[in-house]
N, C-alpha and C. Protein backbone atom coordinates (compact mmCIF):
# COMPACT_ATOMS: atom_id res chain seq x y z
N UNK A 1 113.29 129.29 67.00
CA UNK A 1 114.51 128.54 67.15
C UNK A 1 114.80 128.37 68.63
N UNK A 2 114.66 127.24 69.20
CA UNK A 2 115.14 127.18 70.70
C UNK A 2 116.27 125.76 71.05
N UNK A 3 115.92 125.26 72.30
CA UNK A 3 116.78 124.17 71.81
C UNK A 3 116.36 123.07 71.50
N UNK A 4 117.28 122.07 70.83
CA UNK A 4 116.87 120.88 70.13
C UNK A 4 117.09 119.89 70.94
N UNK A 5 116.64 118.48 70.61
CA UNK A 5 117.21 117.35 71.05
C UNK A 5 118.93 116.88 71.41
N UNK A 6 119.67 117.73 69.91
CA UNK A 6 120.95 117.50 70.05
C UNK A 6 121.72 118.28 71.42
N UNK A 7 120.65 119.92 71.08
CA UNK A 7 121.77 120.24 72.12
C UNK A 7 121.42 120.35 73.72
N UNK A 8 120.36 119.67 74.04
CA UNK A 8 120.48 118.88 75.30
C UNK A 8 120.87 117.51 75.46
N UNK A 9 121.22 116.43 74.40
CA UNK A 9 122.34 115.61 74.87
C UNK A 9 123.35 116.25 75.00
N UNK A 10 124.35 117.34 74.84
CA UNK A 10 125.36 117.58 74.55
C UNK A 10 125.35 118.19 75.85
N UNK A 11 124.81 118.65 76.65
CA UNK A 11 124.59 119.27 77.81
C UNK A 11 124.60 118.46 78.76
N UNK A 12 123.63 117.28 78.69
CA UNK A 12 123.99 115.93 79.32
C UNK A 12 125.01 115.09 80.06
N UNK A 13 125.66 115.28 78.24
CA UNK A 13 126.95 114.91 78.47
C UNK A 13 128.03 114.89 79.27
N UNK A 14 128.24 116.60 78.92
CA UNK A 14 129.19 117.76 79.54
C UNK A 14 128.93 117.22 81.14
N UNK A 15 127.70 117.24 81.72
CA UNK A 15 127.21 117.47 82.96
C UNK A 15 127.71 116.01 83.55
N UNK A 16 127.24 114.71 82.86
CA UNK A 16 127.58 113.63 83.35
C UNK A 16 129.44 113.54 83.04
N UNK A 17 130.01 113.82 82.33
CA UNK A 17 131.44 114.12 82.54
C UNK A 17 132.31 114.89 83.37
N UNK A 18 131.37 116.10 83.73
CA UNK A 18 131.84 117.07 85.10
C UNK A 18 131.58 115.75 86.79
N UNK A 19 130.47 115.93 86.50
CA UNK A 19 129.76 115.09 88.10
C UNK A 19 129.76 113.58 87.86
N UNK A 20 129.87 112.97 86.84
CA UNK A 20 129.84 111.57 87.46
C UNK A 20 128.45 111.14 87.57
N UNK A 21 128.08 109.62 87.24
CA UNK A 21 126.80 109.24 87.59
C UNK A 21 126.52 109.06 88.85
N UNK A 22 127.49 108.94 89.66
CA UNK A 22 127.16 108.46 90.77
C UNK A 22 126.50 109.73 91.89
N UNK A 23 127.44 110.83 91.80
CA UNK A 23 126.77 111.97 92.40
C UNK A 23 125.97 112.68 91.64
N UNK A 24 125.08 112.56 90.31
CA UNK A 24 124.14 113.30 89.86
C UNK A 24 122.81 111.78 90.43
N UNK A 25 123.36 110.80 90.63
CA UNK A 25 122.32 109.72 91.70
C UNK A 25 121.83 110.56 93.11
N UNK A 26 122.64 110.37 93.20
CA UNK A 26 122.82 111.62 94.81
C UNK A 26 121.71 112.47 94.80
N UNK A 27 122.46 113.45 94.00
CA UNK A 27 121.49 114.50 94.14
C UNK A 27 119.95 114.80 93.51
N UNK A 28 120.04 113.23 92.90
CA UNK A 28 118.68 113.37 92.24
C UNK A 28 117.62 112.51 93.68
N UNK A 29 118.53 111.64 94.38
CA UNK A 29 117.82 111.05 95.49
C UNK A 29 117.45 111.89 96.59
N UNK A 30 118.37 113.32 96.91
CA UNK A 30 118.23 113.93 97.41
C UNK A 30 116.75 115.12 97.51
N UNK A 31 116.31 115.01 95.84
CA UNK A 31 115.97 116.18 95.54
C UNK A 31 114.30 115.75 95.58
N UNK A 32 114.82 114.18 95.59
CA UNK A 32 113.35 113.54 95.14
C UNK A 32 113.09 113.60 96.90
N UNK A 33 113.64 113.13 97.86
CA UNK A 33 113.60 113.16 99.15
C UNK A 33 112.68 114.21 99.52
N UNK A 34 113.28 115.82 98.91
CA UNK A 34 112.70 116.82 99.39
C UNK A 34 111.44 117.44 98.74
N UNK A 35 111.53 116.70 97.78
CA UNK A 35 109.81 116.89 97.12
C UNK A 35 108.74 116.50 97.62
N UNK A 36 109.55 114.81 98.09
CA UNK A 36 108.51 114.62 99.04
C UNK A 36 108.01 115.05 100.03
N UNK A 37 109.28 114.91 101.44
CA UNK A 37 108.61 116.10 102.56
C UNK A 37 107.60 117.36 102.24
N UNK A 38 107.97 117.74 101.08
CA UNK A 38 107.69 119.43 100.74
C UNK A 38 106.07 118.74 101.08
N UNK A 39 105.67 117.86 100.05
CA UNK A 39 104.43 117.18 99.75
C UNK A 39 104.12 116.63 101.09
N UNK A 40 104.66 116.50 101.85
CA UNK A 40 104.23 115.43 102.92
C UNK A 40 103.88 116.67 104.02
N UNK A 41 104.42 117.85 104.37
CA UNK A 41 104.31 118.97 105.01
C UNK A 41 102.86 119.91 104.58
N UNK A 42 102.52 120.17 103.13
CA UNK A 42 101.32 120.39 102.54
C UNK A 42 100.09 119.49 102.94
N UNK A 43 100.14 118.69 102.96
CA UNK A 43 99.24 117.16 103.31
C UNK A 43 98.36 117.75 104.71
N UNK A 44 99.67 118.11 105.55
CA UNK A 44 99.69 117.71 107.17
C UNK A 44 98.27 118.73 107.34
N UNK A 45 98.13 119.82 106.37
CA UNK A 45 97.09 120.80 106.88
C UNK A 45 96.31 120.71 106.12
N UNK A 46 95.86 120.07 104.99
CA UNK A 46 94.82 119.35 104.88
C UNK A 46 94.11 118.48 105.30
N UNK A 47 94.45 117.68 106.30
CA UNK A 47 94.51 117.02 107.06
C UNK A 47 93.41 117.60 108.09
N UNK A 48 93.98 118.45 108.54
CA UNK A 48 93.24 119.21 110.09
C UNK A 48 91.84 119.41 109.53
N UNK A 49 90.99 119.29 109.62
CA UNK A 49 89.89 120.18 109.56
C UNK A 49 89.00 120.50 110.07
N UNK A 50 88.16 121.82 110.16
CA UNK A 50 87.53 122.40 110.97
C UNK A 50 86.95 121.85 111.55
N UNK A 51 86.00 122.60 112.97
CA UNK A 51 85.11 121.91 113.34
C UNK A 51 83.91 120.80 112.57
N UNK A 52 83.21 119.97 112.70
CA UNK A 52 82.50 119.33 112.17
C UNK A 52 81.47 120.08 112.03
N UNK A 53 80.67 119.70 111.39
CA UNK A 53 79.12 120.09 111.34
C UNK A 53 78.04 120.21 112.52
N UNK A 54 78.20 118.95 113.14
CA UNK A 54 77.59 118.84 114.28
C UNK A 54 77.95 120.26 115.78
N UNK A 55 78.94 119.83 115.52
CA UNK A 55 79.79 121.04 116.82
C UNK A 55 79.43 122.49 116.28
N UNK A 56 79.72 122.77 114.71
CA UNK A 56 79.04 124.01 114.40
C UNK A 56 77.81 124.64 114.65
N UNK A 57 76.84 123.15 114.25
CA UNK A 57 75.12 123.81 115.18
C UNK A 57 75.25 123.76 116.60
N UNK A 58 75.91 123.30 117.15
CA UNK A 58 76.30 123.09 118.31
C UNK A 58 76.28 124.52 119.32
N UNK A 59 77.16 125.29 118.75
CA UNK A 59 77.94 126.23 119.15
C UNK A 59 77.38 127.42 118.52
N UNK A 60 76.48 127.26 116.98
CA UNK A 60 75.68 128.13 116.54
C UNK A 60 74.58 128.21 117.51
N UNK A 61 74.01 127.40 117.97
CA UNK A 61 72.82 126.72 118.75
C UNK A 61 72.94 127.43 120.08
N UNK A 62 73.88 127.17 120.45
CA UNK A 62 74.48 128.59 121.84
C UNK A 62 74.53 129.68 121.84
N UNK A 63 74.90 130.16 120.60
CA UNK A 63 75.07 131.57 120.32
C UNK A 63 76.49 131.76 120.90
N UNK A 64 77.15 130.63 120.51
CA UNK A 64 78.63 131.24 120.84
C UNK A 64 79.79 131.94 119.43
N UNK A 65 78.67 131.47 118.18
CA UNK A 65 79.59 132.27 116.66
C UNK A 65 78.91 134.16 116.32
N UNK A 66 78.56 134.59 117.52
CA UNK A 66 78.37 136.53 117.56
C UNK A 66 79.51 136.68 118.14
N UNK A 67 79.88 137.64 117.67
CA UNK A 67 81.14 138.39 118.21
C UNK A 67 80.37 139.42 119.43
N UNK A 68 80.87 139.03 120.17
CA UNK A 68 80.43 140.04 121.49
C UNK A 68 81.56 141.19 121.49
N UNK A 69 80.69 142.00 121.32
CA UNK A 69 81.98 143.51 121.74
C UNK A 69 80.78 144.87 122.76
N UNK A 70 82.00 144.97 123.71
CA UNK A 70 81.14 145.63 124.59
C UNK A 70 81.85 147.09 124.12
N UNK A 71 80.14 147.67 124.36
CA UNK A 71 80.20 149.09 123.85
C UNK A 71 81.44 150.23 124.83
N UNK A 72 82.35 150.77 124.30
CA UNK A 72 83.51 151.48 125.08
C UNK A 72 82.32 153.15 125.52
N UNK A 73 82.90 153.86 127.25
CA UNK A 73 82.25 154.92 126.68
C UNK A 73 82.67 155.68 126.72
N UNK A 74 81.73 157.19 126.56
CA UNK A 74 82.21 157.99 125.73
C UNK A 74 83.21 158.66 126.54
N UNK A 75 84.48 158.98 125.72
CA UNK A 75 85.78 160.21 126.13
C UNK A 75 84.75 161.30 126.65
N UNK A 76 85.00 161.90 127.65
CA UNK A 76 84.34 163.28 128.20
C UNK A 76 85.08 164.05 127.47
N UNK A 77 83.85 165.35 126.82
CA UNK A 77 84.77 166.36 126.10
C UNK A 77 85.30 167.01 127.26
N UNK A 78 86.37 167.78 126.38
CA UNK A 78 87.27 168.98 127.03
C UNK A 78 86.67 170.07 126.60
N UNK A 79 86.88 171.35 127.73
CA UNK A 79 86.56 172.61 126.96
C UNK A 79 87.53 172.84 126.02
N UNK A 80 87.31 174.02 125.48
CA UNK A 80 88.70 174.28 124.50
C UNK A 80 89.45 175.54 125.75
N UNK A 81 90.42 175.68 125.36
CA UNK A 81 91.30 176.74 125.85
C UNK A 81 91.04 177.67 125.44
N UNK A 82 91.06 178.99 126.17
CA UNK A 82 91.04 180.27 125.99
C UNK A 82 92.15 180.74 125.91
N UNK A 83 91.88 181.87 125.00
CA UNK A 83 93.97 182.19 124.57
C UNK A 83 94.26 183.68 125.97
């Protein structure tokens, strides 16, 4: 049992009798506005994309994609303390 057809006109109703058509226009123009941006902001970084292929052998080809890490050295031990 959930709801029916009837009792979302009746909800409708209520709603277009509280607000008016004119401001449930509104806020439906509003809402559609921000769906879009939302969508239009998602886009923007699909958009970007990585280096190409070419630049990848490129730069593979250099040997500039190894991580270079230089070896740290060693801490000099300490003696231990004598009590």
């Amino acid at each position: 049992m959930g709801i029916g057809i009837w009792e979302l006109l009746i909800v409708l109703v209520i709603v277009l009798l509280l607000f008016g058509t004119r401001r449930l226009r509104d806020v439906g123009a509003d809402l559609g506005a921000a769906i879009k941006s939302f969508k239009n902001a998602l886009g923007e970084g699909e958009t970007e994309s990585p280096a190409k292929p070419k630049e990848l052998a490129q730069i593979e080809a250099q040997g500039g994609t190894e991580r270079q890490v230089e070896e740290k050295p060693e801490r000099p031990q300490r003696e231990p303390l004598e009590p």
